[in-house]
N, C-alpha and C. Protein backbone atom coordinates (compact mmCIF):
# COMPACT_ATOMS: atom_id res chain seq x y z
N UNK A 1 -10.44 -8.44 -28.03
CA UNK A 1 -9.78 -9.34 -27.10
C UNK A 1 -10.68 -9.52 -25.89
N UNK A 2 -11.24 -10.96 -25.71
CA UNK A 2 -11.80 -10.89 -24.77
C UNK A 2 -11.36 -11.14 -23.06
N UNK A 3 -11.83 -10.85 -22.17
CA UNK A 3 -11.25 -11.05 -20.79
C UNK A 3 -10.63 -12.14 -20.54
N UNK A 4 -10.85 -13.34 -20.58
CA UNK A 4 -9.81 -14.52 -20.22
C UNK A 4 -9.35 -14.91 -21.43
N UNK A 5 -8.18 -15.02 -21.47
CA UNK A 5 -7.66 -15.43 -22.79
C UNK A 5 -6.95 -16.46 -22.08
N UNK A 6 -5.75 -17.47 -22.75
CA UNK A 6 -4.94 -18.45 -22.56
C UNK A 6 -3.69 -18.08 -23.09
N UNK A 7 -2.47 -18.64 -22.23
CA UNK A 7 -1.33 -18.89 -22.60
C UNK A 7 -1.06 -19.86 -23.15
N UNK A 8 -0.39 -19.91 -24.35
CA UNK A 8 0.30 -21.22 -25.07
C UNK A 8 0.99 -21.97 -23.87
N UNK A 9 0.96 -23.20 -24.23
CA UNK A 9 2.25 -24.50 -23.48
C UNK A 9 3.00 -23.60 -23.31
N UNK A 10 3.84 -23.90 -22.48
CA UNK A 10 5.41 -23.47 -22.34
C UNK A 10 5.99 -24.82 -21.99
N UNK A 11 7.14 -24.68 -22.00
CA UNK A 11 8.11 -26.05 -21.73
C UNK A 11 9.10 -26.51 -20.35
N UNK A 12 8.91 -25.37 -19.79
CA UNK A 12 10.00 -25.21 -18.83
C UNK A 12 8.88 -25.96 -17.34
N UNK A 13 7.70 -26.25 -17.65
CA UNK A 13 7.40 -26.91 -16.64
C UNK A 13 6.45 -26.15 -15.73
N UNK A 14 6.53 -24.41 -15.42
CA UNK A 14 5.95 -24.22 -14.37
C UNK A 14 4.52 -24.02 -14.94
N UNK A 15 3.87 -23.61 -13.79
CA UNK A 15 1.95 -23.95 -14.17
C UNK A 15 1.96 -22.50 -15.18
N UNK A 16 0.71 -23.12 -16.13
CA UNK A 16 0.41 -21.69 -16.71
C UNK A 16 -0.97 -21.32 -16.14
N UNK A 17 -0.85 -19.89 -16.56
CA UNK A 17 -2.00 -19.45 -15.59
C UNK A 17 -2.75 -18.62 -16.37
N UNK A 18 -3.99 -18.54 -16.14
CA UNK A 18 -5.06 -17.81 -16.75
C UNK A 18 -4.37 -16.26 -17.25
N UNK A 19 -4.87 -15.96 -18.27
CA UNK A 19 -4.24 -14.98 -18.54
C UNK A 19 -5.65 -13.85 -19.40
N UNK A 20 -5.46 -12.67 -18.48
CA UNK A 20 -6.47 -11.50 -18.32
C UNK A 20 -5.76 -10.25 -19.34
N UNK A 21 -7.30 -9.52 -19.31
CA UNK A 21 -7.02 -8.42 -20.24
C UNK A 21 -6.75 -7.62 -18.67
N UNK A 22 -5.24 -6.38 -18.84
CA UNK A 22 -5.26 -6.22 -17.58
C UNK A 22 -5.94 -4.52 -17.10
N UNK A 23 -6.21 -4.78 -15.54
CA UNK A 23 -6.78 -3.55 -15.23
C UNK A 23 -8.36 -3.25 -15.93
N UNK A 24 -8.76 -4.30 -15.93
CA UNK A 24 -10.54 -4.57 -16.11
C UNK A 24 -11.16 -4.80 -14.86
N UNK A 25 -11.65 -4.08 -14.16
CA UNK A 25 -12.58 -3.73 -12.54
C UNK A 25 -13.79 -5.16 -13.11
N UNK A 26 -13.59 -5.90 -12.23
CA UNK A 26 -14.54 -7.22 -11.80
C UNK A 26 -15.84 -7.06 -10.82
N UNK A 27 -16.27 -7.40 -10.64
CA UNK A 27 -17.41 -7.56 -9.69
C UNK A 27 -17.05 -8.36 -8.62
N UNK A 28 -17.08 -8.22 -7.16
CA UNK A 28 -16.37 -9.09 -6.47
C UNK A 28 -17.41 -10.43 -6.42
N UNK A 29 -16.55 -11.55 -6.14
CA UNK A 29 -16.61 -13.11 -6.14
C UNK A 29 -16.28 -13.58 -5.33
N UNK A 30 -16.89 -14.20 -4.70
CA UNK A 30 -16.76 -15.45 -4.25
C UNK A 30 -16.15 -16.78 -4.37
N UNK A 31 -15.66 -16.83 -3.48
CA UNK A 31 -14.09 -18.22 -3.82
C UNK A 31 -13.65 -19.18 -2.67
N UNK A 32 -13.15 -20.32 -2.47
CA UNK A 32 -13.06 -21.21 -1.66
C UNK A 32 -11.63 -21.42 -2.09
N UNK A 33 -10.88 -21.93 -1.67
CA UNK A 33 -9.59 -22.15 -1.76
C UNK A 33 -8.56 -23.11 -0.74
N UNK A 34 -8.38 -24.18 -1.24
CA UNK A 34 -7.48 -24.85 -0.22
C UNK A 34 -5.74 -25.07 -0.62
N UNK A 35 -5.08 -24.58 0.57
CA UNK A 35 -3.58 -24.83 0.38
C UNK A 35 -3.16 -25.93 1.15
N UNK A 36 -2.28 -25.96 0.03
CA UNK A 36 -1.25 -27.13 1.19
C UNK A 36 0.32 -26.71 1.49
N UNK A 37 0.77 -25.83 1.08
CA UNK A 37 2.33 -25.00 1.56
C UNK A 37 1.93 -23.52 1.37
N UNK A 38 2.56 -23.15 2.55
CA UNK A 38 3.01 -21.85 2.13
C UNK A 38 4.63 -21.39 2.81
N UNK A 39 4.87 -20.18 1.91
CA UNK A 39 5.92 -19.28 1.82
C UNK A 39 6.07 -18.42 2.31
N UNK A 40 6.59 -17.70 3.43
CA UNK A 40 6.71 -16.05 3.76
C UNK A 40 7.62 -15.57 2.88
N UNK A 41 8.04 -14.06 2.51
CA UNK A 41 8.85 -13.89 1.80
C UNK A 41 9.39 -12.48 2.75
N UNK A 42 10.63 -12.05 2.74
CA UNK A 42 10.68 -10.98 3.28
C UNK A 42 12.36 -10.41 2.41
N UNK A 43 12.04 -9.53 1.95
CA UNK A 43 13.57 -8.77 1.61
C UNK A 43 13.99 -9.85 0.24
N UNK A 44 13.44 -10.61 -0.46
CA UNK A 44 13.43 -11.35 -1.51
C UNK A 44 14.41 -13.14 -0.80
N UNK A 45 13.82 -13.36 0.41
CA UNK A 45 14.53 -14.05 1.02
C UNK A 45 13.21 -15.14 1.59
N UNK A 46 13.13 -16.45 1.66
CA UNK A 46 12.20 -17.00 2.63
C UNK A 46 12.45 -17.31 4.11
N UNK A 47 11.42 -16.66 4.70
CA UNK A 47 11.97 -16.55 6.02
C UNK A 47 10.69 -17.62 7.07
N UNK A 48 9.70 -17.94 6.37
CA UNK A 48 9.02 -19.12 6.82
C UNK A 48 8.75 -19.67 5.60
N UNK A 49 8.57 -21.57 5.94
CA UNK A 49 7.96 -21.89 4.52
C UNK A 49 7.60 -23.41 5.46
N UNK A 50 6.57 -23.95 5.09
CA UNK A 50 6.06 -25.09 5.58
C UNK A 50 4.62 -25.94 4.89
N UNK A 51 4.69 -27.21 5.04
CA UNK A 51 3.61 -27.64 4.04
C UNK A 51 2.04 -27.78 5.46
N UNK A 52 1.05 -27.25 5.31
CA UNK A 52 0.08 -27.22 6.16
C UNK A 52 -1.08 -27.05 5.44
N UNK A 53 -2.10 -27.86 5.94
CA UNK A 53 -3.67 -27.07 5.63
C UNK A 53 -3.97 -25.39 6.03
N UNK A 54 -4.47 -24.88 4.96
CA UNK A 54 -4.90 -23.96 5.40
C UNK A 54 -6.10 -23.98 3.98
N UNK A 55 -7.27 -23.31 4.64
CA UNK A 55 -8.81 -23.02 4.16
C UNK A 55 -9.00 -21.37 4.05
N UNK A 56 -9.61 -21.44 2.87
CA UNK A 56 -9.42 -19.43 2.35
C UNK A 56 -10.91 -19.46 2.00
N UNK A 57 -11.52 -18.24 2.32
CA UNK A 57 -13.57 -18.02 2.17
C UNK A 57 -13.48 -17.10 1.67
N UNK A 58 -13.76 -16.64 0.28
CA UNK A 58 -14.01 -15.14 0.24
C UNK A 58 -15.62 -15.16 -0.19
N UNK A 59 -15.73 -13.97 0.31
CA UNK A 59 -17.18 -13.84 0.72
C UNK A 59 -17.35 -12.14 0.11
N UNK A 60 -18.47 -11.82 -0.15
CA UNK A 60 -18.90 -10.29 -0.68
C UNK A 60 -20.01 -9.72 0.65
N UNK A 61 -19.35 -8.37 0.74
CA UNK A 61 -20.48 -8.12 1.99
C UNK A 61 -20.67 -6.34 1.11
N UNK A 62 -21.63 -6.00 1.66
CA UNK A 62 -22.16 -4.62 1.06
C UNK A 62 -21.40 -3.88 2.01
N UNK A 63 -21.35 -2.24 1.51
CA UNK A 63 -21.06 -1.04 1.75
C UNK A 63 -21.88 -0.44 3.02
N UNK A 64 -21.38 0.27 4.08
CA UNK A 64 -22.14 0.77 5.02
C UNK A 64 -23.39 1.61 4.15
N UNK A 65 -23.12 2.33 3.54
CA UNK A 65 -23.55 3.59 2.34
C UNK A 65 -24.42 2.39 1.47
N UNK A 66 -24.39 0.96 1.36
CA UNK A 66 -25.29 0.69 0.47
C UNK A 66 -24.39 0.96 -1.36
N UNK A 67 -23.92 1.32 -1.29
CA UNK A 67 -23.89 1.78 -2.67
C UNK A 67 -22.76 0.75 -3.41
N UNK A 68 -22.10 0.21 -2.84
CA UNK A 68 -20.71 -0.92 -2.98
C UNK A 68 -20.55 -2.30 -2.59
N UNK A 69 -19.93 -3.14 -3.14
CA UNK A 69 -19.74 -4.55 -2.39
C UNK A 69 -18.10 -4.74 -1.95
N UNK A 70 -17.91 -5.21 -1.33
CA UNK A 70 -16.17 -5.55 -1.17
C UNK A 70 -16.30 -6.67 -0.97
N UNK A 71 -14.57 -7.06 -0.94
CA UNK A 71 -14.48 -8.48 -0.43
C UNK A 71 -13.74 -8.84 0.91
N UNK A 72 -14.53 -9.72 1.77
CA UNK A 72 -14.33 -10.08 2.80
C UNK A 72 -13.40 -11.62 2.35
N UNK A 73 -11.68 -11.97 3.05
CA UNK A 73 -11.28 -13.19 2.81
C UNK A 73 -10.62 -13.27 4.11
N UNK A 74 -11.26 -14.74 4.31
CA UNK A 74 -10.95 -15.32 5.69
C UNK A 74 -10.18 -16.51 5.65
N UNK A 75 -9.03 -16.80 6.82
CA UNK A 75 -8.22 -18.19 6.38
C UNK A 75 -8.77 -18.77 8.03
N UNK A 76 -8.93 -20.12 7.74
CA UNK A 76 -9.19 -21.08 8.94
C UNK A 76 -8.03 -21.36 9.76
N UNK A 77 -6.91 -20.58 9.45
CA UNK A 77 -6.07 -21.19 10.49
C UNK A 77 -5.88 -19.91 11.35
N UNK A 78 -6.33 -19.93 12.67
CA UNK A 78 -6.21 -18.93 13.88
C UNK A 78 -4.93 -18.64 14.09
N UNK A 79 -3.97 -19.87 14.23
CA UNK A 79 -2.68 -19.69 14.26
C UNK A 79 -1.46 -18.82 13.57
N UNK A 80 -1.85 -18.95 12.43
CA UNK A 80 -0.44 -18.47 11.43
C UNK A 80 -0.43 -17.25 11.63
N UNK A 81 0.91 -16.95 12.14
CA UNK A 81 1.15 -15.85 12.95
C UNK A 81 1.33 -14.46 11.85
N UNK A 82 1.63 -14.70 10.25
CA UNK A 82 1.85 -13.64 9.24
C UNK A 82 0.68 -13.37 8.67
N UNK A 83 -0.52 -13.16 9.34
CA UNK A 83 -1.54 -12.37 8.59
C UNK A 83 -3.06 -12.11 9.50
N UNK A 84 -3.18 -11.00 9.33
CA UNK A 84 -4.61 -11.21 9.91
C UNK A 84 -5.86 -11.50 9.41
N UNK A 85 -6.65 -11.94 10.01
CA UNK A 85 -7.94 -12.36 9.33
C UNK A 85 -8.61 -11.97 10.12
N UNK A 86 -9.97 -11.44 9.52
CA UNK A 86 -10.30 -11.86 8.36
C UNK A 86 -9.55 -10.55 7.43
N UNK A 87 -9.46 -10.61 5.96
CA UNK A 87 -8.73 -9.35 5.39
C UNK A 87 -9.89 -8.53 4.41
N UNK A 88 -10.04 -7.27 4.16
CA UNK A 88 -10.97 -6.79 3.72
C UNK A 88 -10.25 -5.87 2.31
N UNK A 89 -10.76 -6.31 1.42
CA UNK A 89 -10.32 -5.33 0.05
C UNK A 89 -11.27 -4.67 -0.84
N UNK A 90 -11.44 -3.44 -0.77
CA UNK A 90 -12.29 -2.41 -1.83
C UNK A 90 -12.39 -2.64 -3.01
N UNK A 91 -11.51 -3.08 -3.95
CA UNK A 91 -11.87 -3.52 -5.16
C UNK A 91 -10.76 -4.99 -5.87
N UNK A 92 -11.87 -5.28 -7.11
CA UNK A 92 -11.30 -6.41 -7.55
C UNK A 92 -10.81 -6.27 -9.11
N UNK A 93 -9.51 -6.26 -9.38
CA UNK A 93 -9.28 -5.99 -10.98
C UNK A 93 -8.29 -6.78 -11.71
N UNK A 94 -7.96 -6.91 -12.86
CA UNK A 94 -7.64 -7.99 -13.42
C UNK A 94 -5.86 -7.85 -13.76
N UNK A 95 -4.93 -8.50 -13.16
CA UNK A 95 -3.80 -8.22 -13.79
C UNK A 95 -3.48 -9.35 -15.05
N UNK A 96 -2.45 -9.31 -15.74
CA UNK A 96 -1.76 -9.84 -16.95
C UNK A 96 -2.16 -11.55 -16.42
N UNK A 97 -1.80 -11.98 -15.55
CA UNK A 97 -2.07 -13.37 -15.06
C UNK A 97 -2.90 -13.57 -13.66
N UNK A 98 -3.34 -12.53 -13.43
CA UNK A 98 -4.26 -12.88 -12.11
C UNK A 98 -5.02 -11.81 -11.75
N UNK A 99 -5.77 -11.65 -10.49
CA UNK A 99 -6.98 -10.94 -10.35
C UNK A 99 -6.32 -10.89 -8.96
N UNK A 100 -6.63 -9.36 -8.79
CA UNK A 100 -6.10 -8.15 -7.71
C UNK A 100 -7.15 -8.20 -6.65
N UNK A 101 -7.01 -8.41 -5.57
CA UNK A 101 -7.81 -7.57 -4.88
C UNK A 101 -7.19 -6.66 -3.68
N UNK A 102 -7.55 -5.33 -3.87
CA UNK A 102 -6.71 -4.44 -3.41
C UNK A 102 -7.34 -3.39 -2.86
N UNK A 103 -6.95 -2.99 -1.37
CA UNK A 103 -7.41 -1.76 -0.82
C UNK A 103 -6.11 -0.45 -1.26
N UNK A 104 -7.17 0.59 -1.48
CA UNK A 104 -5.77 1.95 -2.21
C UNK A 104 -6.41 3.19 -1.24
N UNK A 105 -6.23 3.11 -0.31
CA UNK A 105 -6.24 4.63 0.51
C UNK A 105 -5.50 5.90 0.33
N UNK A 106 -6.32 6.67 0.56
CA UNK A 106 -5.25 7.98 -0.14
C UNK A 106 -4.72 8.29 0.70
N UNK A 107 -5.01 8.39 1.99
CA UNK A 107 -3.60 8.40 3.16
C UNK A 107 -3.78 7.22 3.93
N UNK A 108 -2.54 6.65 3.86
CA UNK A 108 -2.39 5.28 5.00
C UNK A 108 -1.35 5.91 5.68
N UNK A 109 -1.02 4.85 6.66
CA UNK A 109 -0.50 4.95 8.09
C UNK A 109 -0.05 3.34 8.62
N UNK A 110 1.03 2.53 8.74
CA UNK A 110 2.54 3.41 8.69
C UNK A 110 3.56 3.73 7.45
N UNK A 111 4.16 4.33 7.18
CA UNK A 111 4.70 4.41 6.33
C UNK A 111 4.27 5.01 4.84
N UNK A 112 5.21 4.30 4.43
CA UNK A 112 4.71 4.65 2.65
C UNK A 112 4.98 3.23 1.73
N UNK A 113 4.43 3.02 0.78
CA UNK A 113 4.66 1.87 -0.37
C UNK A 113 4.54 2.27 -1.45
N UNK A 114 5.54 1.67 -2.25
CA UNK A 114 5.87 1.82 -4.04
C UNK A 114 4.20 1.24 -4.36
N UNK A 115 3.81 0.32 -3.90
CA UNK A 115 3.00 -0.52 -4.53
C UNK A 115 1.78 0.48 -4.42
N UNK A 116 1.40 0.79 -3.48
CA UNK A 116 0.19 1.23 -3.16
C UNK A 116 0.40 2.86 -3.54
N UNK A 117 1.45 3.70 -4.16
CA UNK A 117 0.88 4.91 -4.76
C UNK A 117 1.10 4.64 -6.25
N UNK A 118 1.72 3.25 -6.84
CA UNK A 118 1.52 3.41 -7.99
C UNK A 118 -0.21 2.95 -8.41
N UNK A 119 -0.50 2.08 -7.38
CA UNK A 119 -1.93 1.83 -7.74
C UNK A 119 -2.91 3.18 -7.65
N UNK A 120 -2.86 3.61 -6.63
CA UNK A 120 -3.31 4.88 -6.43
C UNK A 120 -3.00 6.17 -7.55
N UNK A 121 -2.05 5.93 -8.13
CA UNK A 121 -1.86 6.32 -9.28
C UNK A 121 -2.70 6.01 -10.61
N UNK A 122 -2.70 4.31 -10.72
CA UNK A 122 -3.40 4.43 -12.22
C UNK A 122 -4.97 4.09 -11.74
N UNK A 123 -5.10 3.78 -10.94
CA UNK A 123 -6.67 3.28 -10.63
C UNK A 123 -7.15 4.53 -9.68
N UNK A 124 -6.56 5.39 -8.70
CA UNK A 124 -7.28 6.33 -8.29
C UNK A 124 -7.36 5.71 -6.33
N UNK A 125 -7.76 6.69 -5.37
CA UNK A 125 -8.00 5.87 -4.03
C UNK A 125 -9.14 5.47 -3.84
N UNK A 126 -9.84 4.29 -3.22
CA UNK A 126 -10.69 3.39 -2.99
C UNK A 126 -11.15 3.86 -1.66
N UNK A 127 -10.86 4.63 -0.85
CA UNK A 127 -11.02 5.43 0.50
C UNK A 127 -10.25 6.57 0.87
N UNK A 128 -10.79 7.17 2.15
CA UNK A 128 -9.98 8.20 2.05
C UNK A 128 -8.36 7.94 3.01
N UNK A 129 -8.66 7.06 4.09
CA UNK A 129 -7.80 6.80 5.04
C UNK A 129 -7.88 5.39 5.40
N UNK A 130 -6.36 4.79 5.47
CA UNK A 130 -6.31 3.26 6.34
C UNK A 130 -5.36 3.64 6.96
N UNK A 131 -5.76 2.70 8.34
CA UNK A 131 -4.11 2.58 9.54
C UNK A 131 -4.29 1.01 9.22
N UNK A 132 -3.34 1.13 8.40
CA UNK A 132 -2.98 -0.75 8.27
C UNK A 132 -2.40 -1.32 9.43
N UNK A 133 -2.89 -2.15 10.13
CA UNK A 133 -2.14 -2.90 11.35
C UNK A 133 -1.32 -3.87 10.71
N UNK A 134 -0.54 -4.39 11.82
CA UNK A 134 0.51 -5.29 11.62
C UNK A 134 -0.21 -6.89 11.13
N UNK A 135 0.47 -7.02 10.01
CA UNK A 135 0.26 -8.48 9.25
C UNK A 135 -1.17 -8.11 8.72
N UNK A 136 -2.01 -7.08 8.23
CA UNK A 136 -3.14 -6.43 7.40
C UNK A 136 -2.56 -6.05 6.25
N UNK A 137 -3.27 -7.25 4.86
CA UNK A 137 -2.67 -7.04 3.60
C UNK A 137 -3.20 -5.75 3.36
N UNK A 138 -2.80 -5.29 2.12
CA UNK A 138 -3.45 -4.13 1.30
C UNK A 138 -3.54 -4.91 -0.30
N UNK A 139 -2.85 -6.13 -0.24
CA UNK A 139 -3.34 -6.51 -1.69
C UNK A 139 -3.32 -7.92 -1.49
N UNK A 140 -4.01 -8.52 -2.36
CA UNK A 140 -4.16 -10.19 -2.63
C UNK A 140 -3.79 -10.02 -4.05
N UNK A 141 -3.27 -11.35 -4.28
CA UNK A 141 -3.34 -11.87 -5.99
C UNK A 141 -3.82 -13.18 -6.05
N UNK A 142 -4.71 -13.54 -6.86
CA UNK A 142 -5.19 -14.79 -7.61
C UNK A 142 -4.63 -15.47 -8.36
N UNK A 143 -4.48 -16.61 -8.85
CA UNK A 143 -3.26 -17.09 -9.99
C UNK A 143 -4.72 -18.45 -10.33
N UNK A 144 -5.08 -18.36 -11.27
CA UNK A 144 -6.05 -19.42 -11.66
C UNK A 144 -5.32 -20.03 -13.25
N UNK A 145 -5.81 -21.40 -13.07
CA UNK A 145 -5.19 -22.41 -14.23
C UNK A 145 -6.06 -21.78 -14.97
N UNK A 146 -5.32 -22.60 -16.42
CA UNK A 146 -6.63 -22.62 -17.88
C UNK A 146 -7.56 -23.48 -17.65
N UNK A 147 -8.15 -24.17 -16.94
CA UNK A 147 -9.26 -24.74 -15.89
C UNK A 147 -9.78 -24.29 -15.13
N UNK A 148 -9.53 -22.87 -14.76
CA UNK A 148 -10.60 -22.06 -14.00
C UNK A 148 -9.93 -22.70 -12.53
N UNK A 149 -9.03 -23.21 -12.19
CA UNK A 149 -8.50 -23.72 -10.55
C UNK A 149 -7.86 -22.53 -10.15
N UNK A 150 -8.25 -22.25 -8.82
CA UNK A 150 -6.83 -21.40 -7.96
C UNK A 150 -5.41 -22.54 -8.28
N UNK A 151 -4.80 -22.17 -8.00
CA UNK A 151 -3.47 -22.43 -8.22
C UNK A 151 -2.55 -22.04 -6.92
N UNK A 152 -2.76 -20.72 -6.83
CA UNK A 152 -1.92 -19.61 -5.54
C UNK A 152 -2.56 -18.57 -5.32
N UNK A 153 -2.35 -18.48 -3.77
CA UNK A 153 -3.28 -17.18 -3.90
C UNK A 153 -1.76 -16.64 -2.99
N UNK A 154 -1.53 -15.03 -3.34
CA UNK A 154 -0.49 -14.28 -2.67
C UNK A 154 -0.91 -13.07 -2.36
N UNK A 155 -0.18 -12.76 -0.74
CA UNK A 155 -0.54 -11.58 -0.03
C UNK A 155 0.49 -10.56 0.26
N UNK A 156 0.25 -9.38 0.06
CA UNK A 156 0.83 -8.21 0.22
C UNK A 156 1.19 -7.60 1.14
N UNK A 157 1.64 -7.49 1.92
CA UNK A 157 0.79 -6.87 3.87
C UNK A 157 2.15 -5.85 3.70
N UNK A 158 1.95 -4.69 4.27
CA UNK A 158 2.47 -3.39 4.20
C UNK A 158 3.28 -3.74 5.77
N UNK A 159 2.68 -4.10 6.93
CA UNK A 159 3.75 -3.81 8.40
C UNK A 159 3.83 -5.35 9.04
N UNK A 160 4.81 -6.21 8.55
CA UNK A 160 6.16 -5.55 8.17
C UNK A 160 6.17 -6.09 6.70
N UNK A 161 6.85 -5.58 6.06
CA UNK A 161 6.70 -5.41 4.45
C UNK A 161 7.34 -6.90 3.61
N UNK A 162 5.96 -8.07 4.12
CA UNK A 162 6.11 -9.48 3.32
C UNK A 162 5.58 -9.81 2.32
N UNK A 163 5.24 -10.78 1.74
CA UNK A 163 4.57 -11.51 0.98
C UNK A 163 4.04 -12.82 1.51
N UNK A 164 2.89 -13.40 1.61
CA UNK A 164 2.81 -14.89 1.91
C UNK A 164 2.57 -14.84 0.57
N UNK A 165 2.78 -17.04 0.61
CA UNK A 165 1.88 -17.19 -0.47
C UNK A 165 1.69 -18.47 -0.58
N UNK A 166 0.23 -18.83 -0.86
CA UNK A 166 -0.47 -19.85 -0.76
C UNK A 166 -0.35 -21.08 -1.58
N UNK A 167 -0.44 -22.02 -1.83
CA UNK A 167 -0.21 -22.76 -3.29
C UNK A 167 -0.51 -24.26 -2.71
C-alpha cells in the first residue's frame, strides 16, 4: 500500500480528501495556502466564523543542533485575534486523511491534553519542555484533495482549548 492512496466518490457531497497510509513521519514541506472563511470552534460550538482573506507560508528552518528541520507556518493576517504567528511544529506525519504537524513535549505547561499524551504516547516526545502561550497551536492538520489542493487547513491550540479552521 502505497502513501497516497484515494477515496472512492462518495455521494453525500462533501470534498474527498487525500487519503494516507497513517502515522508515516514526512519530511517537512513547504506550502502556500489561501483561505477564504474561517471557523473558531470552542466546546463543539462556533464561537467565531467569518468569510476573510487570510495567507498561510510554511516554510522549513533547521535545528539549533543542526541535526533536524521543523516547520515554521505563518498567517498574513496580524489581526485575527485566535492564533499566534508565526506557529512552530517538530514534526510532520501522516493521518488517515491528512498530514499532522505537531509539537509533543514531554512536559508542557498549562495544563494537560487528551490529544497531546496520546500522541506522546504512540509517536514518543519531540522535546523535552513547552510553555504553550495563549492562542500557540500544538497541532495543525492538512486536508488535501485527490488533486494534490489544500482544501483546509485546522488548528489545535491548547490555551484556551479551540480549534480554528481554515477552508
Amino acid at each position: 500500500m502505497g502513501l497516497f492512496n484515494f477515496f472512492k466518490s462518495n455521494k453525500s457531497g462533501e470534498p474527498q480528501y487525500l487519503n494516507f497510509e497513517p502515522l508515516q513521519k514526512l519530511d517537512p514541506f513547504e506550502f502556500q495556502f489561501h483561505s477564504t472563511r474561517v471557523s473558531v470552534w470552542q466546546s463543539g460550538k462556533v464561537i467565531y466564523k467569518n468569510n476573510e482573506q487570510n495567507y498561510f507560508l510554511n516554510t522549513i528552518q533547521r535545528s539549533r543542533d543542526g541535526l533536524s528541520n521543523f516547520n515554521i507556518l505563518s498567517i498574513n493576517n496580524k489581526k485575527f485575534e485566535y492564533l499566534k504567528s508565526p506557529m512552530e511544529f517538530d514534526i510532520t506525519i501522516t493521518g488517515t486523511d491528512h498530514i499532522f504537524f505537531i509539537t509533543i513535549p514531554e512536559f508542557y505547561s498549562p495544563g494537560s491534553n487528551t490529544s497531546i499524551e496520546l500522541f506522546r504516547h504512540v509517536l514518543g516526545s519531540t522535546r523535552r519542555e513547552k510553555n504553550f502561550q495563549i492562542y500557540e497551536p500544538y497541532c495543525a492538520k492538512l486536508f488535501l484533495s485527490t488533486k494534490n489542493q489544500i482544501l483546509k487547513l485546522s488548528i489545535s491550540i491548547l490555551t484556551p482549548n479551540i480549534l480554528v479552521e481554515f477552508k
